[in-house]
C-alpha atoms as a PDB file:
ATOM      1  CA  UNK A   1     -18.110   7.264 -49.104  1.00  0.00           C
ATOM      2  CA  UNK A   2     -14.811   7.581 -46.822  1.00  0.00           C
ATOM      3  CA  UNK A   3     -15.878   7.195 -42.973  1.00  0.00           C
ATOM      4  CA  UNK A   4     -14.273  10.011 -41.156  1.00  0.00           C
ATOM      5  CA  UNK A   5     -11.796   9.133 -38.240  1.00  0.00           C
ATOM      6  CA  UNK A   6     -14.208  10.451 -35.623  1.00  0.00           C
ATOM      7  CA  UNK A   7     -17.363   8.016 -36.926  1.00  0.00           C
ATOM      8  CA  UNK A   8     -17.834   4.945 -35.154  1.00  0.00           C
ATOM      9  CA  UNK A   9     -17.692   2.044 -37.233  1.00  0.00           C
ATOM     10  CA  UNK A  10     -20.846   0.118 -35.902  1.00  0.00           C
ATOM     11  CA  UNK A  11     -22.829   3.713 -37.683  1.00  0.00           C
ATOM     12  CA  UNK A  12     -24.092   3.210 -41.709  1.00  0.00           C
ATOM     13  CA  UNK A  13     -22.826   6.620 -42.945  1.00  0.00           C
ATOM     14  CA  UNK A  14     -25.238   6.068 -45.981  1.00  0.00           C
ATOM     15  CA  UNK A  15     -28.140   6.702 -43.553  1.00  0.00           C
ATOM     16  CA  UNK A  16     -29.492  10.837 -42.838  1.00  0.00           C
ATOM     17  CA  UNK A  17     -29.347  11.030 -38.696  1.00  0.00           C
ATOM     18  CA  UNK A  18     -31.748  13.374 -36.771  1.00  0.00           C
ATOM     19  CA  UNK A  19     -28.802  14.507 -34.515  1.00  0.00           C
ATOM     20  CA  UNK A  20     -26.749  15.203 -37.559  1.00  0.00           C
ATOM     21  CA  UNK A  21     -28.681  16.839 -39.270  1.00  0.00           C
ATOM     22  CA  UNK A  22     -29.232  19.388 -36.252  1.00  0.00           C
ATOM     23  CA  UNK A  23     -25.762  19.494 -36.383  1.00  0.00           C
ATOM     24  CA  UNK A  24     -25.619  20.674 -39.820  1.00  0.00           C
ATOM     25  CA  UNK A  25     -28.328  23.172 -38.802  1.00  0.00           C
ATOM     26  CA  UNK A  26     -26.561  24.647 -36.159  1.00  0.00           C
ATOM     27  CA  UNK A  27     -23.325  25.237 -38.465  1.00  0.00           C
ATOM     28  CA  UNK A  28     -21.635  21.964 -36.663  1.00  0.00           C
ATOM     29  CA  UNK A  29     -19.045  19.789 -38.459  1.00  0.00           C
ATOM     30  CA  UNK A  30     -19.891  16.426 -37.631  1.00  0.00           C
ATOM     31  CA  UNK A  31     -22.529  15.314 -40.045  1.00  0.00           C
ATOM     32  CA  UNK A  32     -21.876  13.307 -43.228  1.00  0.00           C
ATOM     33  CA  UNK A  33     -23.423  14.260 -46.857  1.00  0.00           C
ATOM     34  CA  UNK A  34     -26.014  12.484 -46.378  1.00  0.00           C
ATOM     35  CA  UNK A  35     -27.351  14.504 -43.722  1.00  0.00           C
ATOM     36  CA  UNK A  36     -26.508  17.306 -45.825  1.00  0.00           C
ATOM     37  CA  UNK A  37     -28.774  16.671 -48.655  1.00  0.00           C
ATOM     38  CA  UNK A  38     -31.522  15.698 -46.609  1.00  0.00           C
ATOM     39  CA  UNK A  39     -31.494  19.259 -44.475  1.00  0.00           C
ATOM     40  CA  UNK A  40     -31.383  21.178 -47.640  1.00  0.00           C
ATOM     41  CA  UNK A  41     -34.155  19.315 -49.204  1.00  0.00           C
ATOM     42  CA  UNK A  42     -35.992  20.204 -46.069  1.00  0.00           C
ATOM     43  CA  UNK A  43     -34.663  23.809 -46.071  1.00  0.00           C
ATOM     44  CA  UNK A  44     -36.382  24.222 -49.111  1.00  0.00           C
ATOM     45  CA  UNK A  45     -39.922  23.958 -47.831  1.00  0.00           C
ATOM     46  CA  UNK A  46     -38.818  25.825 -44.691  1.00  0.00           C
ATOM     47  CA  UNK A  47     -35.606  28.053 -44.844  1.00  0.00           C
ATOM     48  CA  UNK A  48     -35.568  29.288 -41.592  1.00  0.00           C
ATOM     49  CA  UNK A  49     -34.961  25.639 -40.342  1.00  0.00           C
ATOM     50  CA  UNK A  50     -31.511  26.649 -39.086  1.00  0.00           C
ATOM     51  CA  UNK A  51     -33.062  30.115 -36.993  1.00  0.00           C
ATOM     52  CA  UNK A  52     -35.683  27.235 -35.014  1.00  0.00           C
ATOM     53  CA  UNK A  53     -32.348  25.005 -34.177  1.00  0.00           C
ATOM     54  CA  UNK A  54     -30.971  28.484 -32.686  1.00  0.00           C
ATOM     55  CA  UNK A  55     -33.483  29.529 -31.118  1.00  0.00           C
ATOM     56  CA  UNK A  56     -34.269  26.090 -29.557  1.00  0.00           C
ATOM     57  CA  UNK A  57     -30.585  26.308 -28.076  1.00  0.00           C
ATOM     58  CA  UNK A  58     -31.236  29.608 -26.728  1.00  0.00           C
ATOM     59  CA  UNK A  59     -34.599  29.009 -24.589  1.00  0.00           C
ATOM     60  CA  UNK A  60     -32.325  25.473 -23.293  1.00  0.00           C
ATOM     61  CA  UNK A  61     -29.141  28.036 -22.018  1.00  0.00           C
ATOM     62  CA  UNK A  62     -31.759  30.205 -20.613  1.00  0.00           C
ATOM     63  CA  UNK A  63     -33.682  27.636 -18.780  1.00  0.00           C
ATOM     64  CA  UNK A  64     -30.807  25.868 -17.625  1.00  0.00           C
ATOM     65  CA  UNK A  65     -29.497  28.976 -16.086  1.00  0.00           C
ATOM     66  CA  UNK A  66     -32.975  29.797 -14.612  1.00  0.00           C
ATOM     67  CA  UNK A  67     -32.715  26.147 -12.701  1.00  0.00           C
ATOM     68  CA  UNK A  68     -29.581  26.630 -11.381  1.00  0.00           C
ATOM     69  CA  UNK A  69     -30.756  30.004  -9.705  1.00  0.00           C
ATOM     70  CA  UNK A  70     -33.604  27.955  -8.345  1.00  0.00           C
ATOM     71  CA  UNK A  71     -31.145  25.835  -6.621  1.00  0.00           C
ATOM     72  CA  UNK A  72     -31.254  22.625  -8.746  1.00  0.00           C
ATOM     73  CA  UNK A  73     -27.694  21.355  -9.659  1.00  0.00           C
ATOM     74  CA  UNK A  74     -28.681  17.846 -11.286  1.00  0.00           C
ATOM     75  CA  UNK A  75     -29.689  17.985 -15.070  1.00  0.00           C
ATOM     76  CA  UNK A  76     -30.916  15.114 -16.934  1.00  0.00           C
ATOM     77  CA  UNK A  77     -31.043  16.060 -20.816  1.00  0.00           C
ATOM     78  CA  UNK A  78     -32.091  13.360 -22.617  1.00  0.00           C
ATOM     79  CA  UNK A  79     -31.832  13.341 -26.959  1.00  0.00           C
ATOM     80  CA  UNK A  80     -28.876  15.887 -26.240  1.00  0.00           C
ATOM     81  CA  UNK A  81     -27.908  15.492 -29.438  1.00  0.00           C
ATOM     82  CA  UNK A  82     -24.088  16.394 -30.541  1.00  0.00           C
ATOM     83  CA  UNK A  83     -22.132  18.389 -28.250  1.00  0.00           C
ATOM     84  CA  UNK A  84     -22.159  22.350 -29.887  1.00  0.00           C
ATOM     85  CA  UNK A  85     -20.869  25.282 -28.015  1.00  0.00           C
ATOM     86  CA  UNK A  86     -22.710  26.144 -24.689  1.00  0.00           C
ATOM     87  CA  UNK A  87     -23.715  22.816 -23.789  1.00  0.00           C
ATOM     88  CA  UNK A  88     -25.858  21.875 -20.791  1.00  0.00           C
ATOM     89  CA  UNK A  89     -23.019  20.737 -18.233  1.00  0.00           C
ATOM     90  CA  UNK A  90     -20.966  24.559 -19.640  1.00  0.00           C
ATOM     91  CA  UNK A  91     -24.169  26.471 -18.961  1.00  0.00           C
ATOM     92  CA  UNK A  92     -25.176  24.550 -15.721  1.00  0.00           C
ATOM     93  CA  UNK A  93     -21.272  24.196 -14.112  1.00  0.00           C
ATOM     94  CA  UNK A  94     -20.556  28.262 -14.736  1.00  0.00           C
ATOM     95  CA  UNK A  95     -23.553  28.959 -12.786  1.00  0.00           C
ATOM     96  CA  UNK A  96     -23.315  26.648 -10.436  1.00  0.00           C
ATOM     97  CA  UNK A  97     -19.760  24.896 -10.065  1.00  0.00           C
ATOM     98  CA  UNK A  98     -20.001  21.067  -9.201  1.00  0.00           C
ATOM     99  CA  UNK A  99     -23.576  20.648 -10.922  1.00  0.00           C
ATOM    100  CA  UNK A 100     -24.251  17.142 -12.220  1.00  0.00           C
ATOM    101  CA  UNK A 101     -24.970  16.642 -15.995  1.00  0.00           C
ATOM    102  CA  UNK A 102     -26.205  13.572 -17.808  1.00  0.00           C
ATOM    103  CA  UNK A 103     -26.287  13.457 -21.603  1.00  0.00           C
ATOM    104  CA  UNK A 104     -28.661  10.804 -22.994  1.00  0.00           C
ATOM    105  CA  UNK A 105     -28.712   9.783 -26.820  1.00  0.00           C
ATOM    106  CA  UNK A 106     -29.803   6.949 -28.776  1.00  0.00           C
ATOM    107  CA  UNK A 107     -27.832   8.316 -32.012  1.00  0.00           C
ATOM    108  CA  UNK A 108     -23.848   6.625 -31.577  1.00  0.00           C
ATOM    109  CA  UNK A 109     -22.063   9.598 -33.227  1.00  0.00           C
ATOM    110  CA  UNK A 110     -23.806  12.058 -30.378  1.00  0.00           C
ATOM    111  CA  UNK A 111     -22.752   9.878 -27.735  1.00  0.00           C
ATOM    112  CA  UNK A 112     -19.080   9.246 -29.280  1.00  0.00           C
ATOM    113  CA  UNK A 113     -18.991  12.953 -29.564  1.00  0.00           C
ATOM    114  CA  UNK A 114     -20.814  13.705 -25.919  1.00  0.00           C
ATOM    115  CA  UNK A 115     -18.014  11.266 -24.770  1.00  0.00           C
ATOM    116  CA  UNK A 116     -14.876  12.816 -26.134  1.00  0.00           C
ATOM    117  CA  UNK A 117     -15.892  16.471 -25.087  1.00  0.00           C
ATOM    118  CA  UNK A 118     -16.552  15.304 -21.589  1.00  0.00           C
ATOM    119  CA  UNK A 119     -13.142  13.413 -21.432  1.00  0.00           C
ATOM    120  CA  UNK A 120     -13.831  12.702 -18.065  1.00  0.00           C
ATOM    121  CA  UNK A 121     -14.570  15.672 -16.768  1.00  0.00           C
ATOM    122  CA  UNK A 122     -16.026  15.606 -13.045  1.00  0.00           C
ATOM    123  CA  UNK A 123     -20.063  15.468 -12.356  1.00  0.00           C
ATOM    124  CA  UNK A 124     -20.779  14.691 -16.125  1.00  0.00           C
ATOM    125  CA  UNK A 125     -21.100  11.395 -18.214  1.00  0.00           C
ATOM    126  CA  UNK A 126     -22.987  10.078 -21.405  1.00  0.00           C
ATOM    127  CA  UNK A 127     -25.712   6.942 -21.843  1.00  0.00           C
ATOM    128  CA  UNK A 128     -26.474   5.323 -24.603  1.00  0.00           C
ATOM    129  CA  UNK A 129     -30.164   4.960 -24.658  1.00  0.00           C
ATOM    130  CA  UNK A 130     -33.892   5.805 -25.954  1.00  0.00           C
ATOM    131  CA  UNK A 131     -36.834   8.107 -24.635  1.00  0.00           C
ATOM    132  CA  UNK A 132     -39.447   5.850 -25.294  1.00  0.00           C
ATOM    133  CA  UNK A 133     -37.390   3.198 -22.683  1.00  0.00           C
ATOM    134  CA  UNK A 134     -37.266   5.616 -19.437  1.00  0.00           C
ATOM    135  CA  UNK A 135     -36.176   2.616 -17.279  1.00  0.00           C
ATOM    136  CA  UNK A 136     -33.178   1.859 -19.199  1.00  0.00           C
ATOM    137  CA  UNK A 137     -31.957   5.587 -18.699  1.00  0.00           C
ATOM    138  CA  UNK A 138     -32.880   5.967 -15.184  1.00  0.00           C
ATOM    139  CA  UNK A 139     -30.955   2.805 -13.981  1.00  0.00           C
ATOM    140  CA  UNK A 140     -28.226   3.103 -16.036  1.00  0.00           C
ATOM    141  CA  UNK A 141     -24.651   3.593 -14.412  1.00  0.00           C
ATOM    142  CA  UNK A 142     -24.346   6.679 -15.076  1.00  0.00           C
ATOM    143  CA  UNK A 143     -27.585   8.295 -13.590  1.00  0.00           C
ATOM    144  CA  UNK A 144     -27.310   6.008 -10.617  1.00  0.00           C
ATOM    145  CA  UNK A 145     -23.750   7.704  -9.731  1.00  0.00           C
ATOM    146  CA  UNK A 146     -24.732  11.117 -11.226  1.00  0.00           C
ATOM    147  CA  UNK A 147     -28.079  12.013 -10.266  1.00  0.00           C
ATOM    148  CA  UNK A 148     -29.483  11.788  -6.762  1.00  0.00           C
ATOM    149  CA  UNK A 149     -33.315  10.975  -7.360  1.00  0.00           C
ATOM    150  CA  UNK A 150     -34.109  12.374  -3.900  1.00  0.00           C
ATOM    151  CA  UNK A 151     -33.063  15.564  -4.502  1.00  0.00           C
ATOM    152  CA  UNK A 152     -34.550  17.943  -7.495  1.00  0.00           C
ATOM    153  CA  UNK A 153     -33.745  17.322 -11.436  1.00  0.00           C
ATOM    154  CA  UNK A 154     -33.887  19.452 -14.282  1.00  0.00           C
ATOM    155  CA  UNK A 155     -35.047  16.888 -17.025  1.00  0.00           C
ATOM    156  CA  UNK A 156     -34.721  18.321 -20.375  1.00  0.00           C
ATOM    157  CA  UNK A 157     -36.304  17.038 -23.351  1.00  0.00           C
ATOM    158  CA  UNK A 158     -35.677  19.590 -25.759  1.00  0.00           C
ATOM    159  CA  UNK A 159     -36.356  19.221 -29.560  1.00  0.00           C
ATOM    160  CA  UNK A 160     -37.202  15.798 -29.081  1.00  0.00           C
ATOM    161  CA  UNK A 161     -40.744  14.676 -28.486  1.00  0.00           C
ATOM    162  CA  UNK A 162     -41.892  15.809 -31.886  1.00  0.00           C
ATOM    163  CA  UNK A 163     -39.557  12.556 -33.376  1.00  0.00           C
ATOM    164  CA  UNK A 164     -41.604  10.108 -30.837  1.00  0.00           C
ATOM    165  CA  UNK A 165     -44.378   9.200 -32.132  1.00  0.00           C
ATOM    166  CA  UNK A 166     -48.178   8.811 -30.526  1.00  0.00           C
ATOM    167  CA  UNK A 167     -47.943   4.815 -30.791  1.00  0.00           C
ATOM    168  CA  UNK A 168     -44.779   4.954 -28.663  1.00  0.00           C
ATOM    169  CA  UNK A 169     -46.531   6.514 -26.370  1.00  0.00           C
ATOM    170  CA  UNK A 170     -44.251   9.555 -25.507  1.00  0.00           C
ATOM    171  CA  UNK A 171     -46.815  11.226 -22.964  1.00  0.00           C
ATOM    172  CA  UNK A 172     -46.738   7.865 -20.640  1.00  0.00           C
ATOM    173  CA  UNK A 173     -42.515   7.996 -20.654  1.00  0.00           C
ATOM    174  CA  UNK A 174     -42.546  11.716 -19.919  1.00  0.00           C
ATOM    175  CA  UNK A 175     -44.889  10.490 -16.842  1.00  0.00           C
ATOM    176  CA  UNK A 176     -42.444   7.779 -15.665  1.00  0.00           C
ATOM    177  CA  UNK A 177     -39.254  10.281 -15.917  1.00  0.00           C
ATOM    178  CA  UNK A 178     -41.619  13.105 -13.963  1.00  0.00           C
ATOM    179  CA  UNK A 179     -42.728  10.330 -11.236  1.00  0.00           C
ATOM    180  CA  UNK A 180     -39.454   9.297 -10.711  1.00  0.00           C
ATOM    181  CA  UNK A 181     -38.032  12.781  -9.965  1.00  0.00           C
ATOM    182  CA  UNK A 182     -38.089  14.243  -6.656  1.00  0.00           C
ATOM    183  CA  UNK A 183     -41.065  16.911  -5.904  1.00  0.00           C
ATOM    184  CA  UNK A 184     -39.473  20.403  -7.052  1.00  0.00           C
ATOM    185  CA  UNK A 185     -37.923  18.992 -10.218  1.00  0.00           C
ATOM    186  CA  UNK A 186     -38.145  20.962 -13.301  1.00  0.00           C
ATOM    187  CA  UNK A 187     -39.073  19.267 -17.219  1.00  0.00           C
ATOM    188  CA  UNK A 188     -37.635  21.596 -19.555  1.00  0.00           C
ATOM    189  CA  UNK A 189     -38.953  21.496 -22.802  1.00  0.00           C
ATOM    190  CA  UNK A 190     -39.784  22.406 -26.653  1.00  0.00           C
ATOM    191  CA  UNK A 191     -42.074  20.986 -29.466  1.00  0.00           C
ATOM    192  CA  UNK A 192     -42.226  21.455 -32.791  1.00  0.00           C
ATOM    193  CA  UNK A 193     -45.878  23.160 -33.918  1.00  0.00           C
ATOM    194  CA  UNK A 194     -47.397  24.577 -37.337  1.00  0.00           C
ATOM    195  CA  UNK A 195     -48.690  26.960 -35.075  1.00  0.00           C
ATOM    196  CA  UNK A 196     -46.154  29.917 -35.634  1.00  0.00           C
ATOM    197  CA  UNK A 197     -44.220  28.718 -38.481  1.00  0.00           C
ATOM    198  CA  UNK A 198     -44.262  31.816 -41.312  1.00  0.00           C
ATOM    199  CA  UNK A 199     -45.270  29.582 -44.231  1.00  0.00           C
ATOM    200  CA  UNK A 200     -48.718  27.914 -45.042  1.00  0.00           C
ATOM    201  CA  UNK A 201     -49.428  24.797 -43.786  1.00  0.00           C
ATOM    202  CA  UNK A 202     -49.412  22.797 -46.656  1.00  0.00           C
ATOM    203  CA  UNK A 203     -45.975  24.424 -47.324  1.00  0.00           C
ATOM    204  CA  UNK A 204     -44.239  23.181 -43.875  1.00  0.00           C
ATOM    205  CA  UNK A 205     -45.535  19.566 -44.647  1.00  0.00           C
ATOM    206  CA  UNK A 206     -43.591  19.651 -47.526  1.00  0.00           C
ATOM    207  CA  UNK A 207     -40.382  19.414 -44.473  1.00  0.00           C
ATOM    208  CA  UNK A 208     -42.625  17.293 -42.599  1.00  0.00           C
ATOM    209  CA  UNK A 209     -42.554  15.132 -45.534  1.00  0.00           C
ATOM    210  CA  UNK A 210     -38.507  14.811 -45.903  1.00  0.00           C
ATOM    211  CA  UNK A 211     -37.996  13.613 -42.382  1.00  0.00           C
ATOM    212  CA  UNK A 212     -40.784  10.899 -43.064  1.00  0.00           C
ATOM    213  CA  UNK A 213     -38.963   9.777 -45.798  1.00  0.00           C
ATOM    214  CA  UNK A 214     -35.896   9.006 -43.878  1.00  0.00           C
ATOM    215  CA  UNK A 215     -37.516   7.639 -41.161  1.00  0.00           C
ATOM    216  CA  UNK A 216     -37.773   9.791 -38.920  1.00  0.00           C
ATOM    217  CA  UNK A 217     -41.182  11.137 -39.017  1.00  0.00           C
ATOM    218  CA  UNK A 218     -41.646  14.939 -37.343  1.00  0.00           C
ATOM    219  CA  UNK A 219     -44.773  14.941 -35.418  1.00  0.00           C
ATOM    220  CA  UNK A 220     -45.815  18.019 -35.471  1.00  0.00           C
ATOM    221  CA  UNK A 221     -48.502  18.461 -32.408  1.00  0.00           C
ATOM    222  CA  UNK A 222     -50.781  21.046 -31.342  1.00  0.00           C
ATOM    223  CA  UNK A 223     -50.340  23.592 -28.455  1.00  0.00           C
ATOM    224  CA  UNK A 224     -52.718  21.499 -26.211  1.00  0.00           C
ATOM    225  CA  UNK A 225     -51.253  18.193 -27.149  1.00  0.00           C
ATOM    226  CA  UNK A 226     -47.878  19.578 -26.314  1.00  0.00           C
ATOM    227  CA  UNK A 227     -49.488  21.345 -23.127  1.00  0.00           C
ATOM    228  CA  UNK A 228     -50.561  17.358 -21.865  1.00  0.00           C
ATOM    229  CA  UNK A 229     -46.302  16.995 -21.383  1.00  0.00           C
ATOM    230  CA  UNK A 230     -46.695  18.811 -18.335  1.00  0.00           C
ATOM    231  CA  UNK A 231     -49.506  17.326 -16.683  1.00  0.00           C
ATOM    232  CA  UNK A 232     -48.437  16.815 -12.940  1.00  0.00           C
ATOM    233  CA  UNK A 233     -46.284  20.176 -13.404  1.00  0.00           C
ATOM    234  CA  UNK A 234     -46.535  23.851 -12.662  1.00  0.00           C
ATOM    235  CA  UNK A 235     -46.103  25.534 -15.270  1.00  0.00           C
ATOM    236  CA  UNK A 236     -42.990  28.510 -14.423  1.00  0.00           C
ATOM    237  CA  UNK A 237     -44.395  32.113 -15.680  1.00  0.00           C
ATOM    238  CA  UNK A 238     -44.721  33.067 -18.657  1.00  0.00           C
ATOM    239  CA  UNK A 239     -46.436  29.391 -19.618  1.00  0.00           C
ATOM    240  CA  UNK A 240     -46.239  27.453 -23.032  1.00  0.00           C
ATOM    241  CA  UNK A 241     -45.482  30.108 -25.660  1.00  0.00           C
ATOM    242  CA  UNK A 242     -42.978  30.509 -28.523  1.00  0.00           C
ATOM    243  CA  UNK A 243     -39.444  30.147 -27.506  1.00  0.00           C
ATOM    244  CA  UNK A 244     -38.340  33.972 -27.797  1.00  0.00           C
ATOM    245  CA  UNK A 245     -41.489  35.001 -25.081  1.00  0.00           C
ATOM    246  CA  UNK A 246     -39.972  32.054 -22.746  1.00  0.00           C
ATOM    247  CA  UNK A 247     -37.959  34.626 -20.315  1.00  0.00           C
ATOM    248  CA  UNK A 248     -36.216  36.822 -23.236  1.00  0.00           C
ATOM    249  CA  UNK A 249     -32.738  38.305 -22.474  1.00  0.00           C
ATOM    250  CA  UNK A 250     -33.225  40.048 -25.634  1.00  0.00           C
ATOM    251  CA  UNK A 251     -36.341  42.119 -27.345  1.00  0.00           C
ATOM    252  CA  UNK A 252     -38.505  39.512 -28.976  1.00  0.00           C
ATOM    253  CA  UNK A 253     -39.610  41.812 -31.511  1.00  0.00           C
ATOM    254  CA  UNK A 254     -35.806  41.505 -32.748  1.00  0.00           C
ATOM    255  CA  UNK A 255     -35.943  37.677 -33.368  1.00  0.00           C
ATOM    256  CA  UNK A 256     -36.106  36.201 -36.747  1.00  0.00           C
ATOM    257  CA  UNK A 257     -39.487  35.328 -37.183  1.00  0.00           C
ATOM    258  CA  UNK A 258     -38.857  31.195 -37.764  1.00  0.00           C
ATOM    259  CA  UNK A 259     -37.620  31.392 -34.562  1.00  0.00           C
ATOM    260  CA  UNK A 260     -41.700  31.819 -33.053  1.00  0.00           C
ATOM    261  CA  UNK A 261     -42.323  28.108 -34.467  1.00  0.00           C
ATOM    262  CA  UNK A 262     -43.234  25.720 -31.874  1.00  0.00           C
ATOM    263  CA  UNK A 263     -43.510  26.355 -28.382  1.00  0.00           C
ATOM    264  CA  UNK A 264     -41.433  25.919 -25.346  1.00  0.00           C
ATOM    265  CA  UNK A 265     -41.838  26.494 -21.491  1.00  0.00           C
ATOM    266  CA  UNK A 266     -40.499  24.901 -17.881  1.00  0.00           C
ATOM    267  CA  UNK A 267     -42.604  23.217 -15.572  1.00  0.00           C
ATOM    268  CA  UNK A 268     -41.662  22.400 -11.833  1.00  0.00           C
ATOM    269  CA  UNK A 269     -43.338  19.215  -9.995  1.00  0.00           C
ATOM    270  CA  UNK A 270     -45.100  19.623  -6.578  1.00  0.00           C
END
């Protein structure tokens, strides 16, 4: 297989990625064959994979735009994945010119690709690093100079819990991110669920099953174990619910209905 210019060499391009293969989902170009076989052999079980990738970028540009209006103008996203049109820092900097953005991925083509479409552009920058190691993001260089940890942070974790499993203990990092956040700070989030998904359950572990063979098992958690993320949050109206109900700017009833699968919702620290 030919490496493409834009792939770092230090990658194995014979190995599926989790941020590639969103890529492919979301109609992206930077994903290798690879990828590509392993999404459609998921799409299979699930076709409407590619609606939950949209509408999981949809809730995000409608949440960030909700915490700028409250006033926050530092935003931590962390498994941002690679760069797609209406990014965090495009969202958050048209509402609120001169917000901070901080891109965090462990994946080295979303941070090679986070890197090149920020060229340097003012109040945003890129880190190299993993969820389950919160320390490691919050006193990196780049947070340290970015984000002022006495004033309010949107921390977004969108889309990426559900590929951290229980044994790295994902609800104890969430914690340390939320306790190191200034009171007032928002966590952003979504989860994949069965609850909502169109198909029968047996059918959507048949997806569940593809990711686990490429090692990156999708941990699919209930409403209530998603609901334990926000513990030592407010939850923002309308709650945990499906990510068209999360503050629609369109009629729900209009949505795909793959795009109901999982939940979503903003909570805001005391």
């Amino acid at each position: 297989m030919e490496r493409p210019a834009w792939a770092p060499r230090s990658i194995d391009i014979s190995v599926p990625s989790v941020a590639r293969i969103y890529d492919y989902y979301l109609g992206g170009s930077h994903n290798f064959e690879v990828d590509r076989q392993a999404a459609r052999r998921a799409m299979e079980f699930m076709p409407g994979l590619p609606k939950i990738m949209q509408a999981n970028r949809a809730f995000m540009r409608r949440a960030v735009r909700y915490a700028a209006a409250e006033g926050i103008t530092q935003f931590l996203d962390i498994g941002s994945g690679i760069p797609t049109f209406g990014n965090v820092h495009e969202v958050a900097q048209s509402a609120s010119p001169g917000a901070h953005v901080v891109y965090v991925d462990h994946d080295p083509v979303a941070v090679a690709h986070s890197q090149a479409v920020l060229g340097g552009r003012p109040g945003t920058d890129v880190v190299a690093a993993d969820l389950r190691k919160p320390q490691e993001i919050l006193s990196s260089p780049q947070v340290t100079r970015l984000i002022d940890r006495n004033r309010p942070v949107a921390l977004l974790l969108v889309a990426i819990l559900h590929f951290v499993e229980d044994a790295d203990d994902p609800y104890g990092a969430v914690a340390e991110l939320r306790d190191a956040c200034a009171p007032g700070s928002l966590l952003i989030l979504t989860h994949a669920s069965y609850e909502g998904i169109p198909l029968p359950t047996e059918r959507s572990e048949g997806t569940v099953g593809v990711y686990k063979d490429i090692r990156n098992p999708l941990i699919m958690r209930s409403r209530d174990e998603i609901a334990r993320f926000f513990e030592g949050y407010d939850m923002v109206e309308p709650g945990l619910v499906p990510m068209p109900h999360w503050r629609p700017e369109t009629a729900p009833e209009d949505e795909d209905p793959y795009a109901f699968s999982g939940f979503a919702g903003v909570g805001r620290t005391a």
